[in-house]
N, C-alpha and C. Protein backbone atom coordinates (compact mmCIF):
# COMPACT_ATOMS: atom_id res chain seq x y z
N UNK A 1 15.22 108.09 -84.38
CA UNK A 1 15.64 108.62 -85.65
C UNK A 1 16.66 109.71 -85.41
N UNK A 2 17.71 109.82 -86.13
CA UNK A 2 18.91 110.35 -86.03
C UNK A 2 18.91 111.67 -87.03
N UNK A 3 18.57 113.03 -87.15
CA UNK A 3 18.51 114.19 -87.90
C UNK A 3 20.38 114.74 -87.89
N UNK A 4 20.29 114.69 -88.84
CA UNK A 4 21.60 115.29 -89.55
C UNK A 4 21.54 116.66 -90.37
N UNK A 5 22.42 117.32 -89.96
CA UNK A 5 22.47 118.81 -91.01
C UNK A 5 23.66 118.26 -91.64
N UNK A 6 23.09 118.43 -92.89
CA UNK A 6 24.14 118.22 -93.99
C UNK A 6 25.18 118.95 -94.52
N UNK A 7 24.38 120.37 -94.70
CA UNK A 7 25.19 121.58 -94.95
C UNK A 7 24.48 122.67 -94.35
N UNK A 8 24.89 123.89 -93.90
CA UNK A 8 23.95 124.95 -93.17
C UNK A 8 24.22 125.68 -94.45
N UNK A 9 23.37 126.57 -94.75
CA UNK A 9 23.77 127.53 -95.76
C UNK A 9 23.20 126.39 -97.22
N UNK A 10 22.69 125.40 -97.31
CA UNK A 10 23.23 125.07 -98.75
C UNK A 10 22.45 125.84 -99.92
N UNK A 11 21.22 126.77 -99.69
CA UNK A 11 20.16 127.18 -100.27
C UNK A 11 20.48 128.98 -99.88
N UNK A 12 20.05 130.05 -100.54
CA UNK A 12 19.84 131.21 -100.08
C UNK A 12 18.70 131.56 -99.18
N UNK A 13 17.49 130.59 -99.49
CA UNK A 13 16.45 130.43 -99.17
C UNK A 13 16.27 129.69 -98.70
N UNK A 14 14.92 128.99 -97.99
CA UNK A 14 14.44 127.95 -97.81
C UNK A 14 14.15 126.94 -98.69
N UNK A 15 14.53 125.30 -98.43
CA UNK A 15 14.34 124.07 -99.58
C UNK A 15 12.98 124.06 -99.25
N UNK A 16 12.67 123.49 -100.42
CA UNK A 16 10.88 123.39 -100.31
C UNK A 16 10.74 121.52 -100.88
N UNK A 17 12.03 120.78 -101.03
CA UNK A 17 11.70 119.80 -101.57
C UNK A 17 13.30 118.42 -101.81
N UNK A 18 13.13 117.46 -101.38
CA UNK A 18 13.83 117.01 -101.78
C UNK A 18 13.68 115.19 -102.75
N UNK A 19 14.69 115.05 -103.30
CA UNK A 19 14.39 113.67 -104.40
C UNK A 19 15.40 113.08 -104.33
N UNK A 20 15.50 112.07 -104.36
CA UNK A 20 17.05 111.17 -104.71
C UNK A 20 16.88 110.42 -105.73
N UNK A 21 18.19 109.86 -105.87
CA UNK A 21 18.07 108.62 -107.51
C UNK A 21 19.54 108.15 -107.26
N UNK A 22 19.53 106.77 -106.66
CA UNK A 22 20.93 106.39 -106.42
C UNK A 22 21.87 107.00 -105.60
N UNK A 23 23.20 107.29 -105.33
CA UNK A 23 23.58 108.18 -105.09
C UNK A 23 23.72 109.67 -105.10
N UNK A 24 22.49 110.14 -105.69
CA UNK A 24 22.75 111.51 -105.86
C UNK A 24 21.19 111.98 -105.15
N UNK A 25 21.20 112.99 -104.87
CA UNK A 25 20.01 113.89 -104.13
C UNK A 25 19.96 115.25 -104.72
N UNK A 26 18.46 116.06 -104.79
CA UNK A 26 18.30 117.38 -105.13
C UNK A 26 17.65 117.83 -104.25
N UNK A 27 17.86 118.91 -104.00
CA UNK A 27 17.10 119.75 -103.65
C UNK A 27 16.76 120.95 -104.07
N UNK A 28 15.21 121.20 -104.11
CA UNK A 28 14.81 122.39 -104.97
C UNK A 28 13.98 123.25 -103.65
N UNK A 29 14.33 124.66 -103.83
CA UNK A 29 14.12 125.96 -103.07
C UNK A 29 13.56 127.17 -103.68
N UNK A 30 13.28 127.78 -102.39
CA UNK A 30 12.30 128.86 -102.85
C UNK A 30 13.36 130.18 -103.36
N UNK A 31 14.95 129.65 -103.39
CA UNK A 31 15.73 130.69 -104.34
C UNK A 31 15.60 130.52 -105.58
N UNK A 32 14.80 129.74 -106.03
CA UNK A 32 14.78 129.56 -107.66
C UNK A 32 15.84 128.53 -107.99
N UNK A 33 16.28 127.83 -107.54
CA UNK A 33 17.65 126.61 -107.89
C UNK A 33 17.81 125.78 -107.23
N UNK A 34 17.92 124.33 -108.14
CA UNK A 34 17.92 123.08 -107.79
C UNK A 34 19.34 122.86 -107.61
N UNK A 35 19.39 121.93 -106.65
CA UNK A 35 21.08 121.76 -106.04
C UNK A 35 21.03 119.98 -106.44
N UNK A 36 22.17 119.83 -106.52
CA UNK A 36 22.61 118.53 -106.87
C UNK A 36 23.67 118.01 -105.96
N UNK A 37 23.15 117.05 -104.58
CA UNK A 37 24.34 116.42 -104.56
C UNK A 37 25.33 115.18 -104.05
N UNK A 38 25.94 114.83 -103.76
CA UNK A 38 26.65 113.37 -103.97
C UNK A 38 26.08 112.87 -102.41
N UNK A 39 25.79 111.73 -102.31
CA UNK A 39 25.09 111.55 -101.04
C UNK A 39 26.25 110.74 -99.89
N UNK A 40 27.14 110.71 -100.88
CA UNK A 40 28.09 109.68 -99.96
C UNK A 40 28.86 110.71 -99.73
N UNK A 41 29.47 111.71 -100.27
CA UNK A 41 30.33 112.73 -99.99
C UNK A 41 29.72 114.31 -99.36
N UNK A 42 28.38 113.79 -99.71
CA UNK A 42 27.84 115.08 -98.73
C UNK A 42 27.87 116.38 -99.79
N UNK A 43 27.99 116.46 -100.52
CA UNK A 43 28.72 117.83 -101.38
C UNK A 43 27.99 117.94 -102.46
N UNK A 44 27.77 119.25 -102.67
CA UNK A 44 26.90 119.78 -103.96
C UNK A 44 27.89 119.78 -105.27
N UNK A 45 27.62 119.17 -106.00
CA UNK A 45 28.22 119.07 -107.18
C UNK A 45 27.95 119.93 -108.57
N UNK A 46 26.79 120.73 -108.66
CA UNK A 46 26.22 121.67 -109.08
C UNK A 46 24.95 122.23 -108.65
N UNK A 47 24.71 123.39 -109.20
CA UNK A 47 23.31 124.21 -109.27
C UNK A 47 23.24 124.58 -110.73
N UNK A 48 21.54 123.60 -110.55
CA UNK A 48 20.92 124.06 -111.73
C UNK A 48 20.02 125.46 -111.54
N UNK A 49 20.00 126.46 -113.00
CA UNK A 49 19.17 127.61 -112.59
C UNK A 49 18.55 127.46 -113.72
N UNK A 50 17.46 128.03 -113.62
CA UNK A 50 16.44 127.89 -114.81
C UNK A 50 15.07 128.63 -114.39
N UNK A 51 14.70 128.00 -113.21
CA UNK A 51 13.15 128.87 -113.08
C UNK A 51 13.34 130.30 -111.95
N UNK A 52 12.24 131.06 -112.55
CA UNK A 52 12.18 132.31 -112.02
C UNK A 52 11.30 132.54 -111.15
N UNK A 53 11.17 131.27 -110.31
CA UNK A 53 9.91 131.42 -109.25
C UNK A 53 10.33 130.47 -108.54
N UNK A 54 9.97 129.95 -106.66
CA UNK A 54 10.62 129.09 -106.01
C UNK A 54 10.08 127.78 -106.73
N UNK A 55 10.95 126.69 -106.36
CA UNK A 55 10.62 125.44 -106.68
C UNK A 55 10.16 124.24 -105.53
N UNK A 56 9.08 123.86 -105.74
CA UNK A 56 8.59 123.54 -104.92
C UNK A 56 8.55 121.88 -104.78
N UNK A 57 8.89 121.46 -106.07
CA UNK A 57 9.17 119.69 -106.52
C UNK A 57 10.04 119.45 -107.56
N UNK A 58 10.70 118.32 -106.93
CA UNK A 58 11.97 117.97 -107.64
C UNK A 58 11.48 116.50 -108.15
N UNK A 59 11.88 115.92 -109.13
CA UNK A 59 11.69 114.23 -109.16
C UNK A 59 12.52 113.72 -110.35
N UNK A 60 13.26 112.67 -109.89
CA UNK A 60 14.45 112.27 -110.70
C UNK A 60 14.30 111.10 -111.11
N UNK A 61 14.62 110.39 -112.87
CA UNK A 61 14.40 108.97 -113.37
C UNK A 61 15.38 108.82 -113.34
N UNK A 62 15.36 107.76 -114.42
CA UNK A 62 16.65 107.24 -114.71
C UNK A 62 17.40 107.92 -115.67
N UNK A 63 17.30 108.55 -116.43
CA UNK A 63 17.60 109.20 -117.13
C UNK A 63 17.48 110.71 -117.42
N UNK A 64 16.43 111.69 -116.21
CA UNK A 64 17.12 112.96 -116.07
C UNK A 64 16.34 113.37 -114.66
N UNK A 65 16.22 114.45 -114.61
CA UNK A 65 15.67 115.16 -113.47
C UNK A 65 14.29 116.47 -113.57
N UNK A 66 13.53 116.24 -113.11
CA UNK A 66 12.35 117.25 -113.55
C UNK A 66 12.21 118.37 -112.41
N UNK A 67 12.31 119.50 -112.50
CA UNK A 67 11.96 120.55 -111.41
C UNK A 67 10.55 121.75 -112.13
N UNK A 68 9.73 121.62 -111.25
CA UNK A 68 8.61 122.90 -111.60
C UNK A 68 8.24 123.66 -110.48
N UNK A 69 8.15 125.33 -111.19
CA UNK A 69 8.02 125.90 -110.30
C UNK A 69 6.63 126.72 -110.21
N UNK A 70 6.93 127.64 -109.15
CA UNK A 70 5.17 128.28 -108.79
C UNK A 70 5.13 128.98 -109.74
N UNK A 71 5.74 129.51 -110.93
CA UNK A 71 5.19 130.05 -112.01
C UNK A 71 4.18 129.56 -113.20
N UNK A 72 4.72 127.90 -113.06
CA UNK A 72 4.21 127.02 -114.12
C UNK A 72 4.69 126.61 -114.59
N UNK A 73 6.06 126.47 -115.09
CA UNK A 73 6.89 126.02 -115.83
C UNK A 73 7.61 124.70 -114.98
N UNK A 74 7.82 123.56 -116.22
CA UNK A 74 9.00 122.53 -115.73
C UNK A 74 9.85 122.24 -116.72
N UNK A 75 10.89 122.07 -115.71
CA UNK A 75 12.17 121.84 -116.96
C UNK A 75 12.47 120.28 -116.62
N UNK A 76 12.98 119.72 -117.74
CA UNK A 76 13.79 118.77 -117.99
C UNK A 76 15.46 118.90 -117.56
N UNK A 77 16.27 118.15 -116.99
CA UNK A 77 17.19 118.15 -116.79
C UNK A 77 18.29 116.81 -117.07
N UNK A 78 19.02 116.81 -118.14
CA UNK A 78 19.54 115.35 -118.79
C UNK A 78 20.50 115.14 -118.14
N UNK A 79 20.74 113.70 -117.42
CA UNK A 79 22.33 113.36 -117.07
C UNK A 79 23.11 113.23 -118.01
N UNK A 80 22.67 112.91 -119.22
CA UNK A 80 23.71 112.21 -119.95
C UNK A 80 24.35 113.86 -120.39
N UNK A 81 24.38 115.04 -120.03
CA UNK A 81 24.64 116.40 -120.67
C UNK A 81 25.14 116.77 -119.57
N UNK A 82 25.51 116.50 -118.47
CA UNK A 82 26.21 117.08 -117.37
C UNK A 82 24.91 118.43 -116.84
N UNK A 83 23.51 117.53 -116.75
CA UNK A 83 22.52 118.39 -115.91
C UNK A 83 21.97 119.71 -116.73
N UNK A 84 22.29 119.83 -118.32
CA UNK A 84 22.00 120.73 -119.36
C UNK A 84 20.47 120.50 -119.50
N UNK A 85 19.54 121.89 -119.68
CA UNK A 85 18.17 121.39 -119.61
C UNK A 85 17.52 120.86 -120.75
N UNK A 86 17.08 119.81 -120.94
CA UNK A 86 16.84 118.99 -122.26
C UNK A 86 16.04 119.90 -123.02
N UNK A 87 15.80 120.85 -123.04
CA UNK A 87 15.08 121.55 -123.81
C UNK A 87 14.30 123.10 -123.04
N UNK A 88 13.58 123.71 -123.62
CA UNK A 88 13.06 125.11 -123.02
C UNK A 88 11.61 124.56 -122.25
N UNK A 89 11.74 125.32 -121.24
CA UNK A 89 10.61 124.89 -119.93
C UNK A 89 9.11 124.54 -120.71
N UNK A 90 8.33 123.80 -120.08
CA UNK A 90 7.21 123.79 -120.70
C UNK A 90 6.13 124.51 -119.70
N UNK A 91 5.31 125.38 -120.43
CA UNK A 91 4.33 126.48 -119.41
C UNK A 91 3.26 125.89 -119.01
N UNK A 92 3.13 125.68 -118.05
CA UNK A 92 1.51 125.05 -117.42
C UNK A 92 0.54 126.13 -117.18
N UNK A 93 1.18 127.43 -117.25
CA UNK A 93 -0.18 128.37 -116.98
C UNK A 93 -0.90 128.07 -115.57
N UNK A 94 -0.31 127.66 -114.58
CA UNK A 94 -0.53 127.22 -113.30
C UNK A 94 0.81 126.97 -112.48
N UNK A 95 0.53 127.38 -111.13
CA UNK A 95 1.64 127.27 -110.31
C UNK A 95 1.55 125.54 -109.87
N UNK A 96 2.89 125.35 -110.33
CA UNK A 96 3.17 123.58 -110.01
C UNK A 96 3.62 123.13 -108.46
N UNK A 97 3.08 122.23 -107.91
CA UNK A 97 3.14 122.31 -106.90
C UNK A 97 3.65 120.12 -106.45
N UNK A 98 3.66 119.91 -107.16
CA UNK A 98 4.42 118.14 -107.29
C UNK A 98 4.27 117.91 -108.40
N UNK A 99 5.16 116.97 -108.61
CA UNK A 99 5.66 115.85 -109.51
C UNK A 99 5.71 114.22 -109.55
N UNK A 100 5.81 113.53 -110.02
CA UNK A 100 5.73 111.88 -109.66
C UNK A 100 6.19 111.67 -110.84
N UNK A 101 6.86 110.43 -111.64
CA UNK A 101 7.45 110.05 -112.46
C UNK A 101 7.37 108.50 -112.36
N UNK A 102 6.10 108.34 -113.31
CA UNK A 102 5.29 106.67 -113.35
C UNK A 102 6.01 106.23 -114.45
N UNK A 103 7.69 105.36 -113.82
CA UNK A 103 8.10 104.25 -114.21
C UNK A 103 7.52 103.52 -115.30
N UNK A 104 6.20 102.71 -114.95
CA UNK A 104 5.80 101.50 -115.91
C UNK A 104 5.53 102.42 -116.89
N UNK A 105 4.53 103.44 -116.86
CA UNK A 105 4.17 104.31 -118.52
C UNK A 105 5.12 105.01 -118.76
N UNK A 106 6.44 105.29 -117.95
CA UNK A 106 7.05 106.70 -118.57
C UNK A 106 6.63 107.85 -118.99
N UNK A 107 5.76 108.21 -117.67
CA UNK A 107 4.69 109.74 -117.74
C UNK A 107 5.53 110.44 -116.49
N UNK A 108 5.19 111.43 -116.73
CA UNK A 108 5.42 112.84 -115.66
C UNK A 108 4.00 112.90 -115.38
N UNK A 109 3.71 113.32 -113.84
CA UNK A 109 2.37 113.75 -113.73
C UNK A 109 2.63 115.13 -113.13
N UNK A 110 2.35 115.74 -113.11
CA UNK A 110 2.79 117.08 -112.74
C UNK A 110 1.10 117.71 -111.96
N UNK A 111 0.95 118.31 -110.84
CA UNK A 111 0.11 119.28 -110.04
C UNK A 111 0.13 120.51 -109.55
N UNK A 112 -1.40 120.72 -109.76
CA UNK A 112 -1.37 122.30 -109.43
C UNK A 112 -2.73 122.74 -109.52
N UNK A 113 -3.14 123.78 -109.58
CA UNK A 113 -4.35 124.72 -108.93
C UNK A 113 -5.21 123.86 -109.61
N UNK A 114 -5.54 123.01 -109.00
CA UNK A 114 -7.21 122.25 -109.51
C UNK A 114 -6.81 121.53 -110.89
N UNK A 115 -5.81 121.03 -111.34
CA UNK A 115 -5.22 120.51 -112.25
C UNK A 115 -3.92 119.28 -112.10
N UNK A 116 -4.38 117.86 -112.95
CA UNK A 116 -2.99 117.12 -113.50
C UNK A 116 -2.62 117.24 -114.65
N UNK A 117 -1.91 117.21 -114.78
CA UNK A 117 -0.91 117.12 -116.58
C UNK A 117 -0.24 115.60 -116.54
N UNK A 118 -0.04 114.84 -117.80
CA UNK A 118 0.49 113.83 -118.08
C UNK A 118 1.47 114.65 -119.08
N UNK A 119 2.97 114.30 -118.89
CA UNK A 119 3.70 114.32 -119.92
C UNK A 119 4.47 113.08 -120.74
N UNK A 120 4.95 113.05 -121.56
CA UNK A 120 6.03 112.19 -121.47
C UNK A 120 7.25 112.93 -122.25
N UNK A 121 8.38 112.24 -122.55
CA UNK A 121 9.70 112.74 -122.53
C UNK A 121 9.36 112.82 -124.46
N UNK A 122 9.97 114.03 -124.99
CA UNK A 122 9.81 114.19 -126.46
C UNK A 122 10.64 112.98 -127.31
N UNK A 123 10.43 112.13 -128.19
CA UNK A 123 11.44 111.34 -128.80
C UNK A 123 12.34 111.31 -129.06
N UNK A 124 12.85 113.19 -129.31
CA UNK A 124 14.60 113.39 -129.57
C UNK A 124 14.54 113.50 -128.23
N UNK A 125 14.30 113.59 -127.26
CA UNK A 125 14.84 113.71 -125.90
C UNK A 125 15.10 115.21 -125.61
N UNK A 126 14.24 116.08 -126.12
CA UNK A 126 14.45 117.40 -126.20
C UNK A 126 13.50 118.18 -125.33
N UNK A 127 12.52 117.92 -124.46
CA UNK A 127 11.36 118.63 -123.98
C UNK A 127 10.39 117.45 -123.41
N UNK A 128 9.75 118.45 -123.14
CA UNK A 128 8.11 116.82 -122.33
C UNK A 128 7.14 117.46 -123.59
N UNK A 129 6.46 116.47 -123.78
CA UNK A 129 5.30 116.75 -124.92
C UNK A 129 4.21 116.05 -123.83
N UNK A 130 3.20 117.54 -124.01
CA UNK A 130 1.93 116.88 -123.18
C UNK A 130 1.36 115.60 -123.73
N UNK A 131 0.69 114.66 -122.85
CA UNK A 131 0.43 113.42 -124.06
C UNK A 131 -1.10 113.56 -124.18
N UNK A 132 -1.34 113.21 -125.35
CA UNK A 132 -3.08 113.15 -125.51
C UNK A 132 -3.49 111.65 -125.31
N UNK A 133 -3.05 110.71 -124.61
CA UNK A 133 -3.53 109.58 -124.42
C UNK A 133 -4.16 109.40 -122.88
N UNK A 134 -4.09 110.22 -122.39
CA UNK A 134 -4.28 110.56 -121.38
C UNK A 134 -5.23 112.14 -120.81
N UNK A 135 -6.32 112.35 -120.34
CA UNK A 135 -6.70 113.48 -120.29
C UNK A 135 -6.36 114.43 -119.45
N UNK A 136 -5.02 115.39 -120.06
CA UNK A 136 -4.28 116.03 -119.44
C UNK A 136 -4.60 116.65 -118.20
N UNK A 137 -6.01 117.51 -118.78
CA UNK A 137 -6.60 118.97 -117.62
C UNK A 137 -7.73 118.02 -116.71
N UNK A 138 -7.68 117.51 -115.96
CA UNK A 138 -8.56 116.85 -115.42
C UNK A 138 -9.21 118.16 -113.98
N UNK A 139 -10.29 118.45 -113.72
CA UNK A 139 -10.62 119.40 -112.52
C UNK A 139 -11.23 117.98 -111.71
N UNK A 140 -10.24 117.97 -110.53
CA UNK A 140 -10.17 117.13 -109.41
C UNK A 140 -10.67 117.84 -108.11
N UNK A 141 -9.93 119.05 -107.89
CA UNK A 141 -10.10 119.79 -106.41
C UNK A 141 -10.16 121.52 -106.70
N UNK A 142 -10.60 121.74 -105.82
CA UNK A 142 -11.27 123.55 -105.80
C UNK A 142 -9.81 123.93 -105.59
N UNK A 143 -9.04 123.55 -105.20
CA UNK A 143 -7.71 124.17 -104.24
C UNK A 143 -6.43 123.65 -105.16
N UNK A 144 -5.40 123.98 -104.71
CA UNK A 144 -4.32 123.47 -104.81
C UNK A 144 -3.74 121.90 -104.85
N UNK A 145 -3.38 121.16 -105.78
CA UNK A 145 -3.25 119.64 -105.28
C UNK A 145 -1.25 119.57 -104.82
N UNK A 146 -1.06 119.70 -103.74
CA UNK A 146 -0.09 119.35 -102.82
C UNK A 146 0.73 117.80 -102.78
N UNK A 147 0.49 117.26 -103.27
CA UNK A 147 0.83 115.57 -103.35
C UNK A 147 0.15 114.86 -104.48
N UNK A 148 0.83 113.60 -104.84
CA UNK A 148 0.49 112.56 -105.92
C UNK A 148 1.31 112.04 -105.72
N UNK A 149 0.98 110.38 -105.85
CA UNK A 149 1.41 108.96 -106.39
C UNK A 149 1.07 108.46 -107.14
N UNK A 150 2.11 107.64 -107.75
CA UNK A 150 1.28 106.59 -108.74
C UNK A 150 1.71 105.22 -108.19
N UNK A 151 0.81 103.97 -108.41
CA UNK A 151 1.13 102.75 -108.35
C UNK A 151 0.74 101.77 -109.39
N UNK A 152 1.12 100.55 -109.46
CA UNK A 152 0.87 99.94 -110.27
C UNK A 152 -0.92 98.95 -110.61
């Protein structure tokens, strides 16, 4: 296996996370900002800023990009807006610690201190609305949950 530095410097901080979606890649860091960038050209094409705590998971659909950080909060991020955040963060009241983005339902699952959240995307496309079809606060683990998948 062949390790490549892409860019030295591309973070102030340390990345705590990275996601792709086609040609494009993020990476989210413990400076508080998600980087965006072109995978064939190597090059950051923007920084998103929004959370006030490091970010620890990034995860990208087809249609935008989700980052949450150790404060609790996740934002939405729309392509079709040139990376504008679809709306104001939503508070988990828990430090977020992954993300996953289940395709077939079109849920966000979002983790953290002894907690999952199900979201899905608001109908105007403006925010995540927790969903009640699903039992959001589930207590799974004493600790921190560090990882999630979903499959079919």
């Amino acid at each position: 296996m062949e390790v490549r530095v892409i860019k030295e410097g591309a973070h102030k901080k340390a990345i705590l996370c990275v996601a792709w979606f086609y040609n494009k890649f993020f990476t989210g860091s413990q400076d508080t900002t998600i980087k965006v960038w072109d995978m064939e050209r190597l090059e950051c094409e923007s920084e998103l800023v929004g959370h006030p705590a490091a970010v620890p998971c990034v995860e990208a659909c087809n249609r935008c990009v989700f980052s949450a950080s150790l404060d609790g909060t996740i934002i939405g991020w729309n392509w079709n807006s040139g990376m504008k955040q679809m709306g104001p963060p939503f508070e988990t009241m828990v430090p977020i610690c992954s993300l996953v983005w289940d395709r077939s339902q079109q849920l966000l699952f979002a983790c953290g201190k002894d907690m999952v959240f199900a979201f899905s995307i608001a109908s105007d496309g403006k925010g995540l609305v927790q969903t009640q079809a699903w039992n959001p606060q589930i207590k799974l683990h004493k600790d921190f949950i560090t990882c999630l998948a979903v499959s079919k």
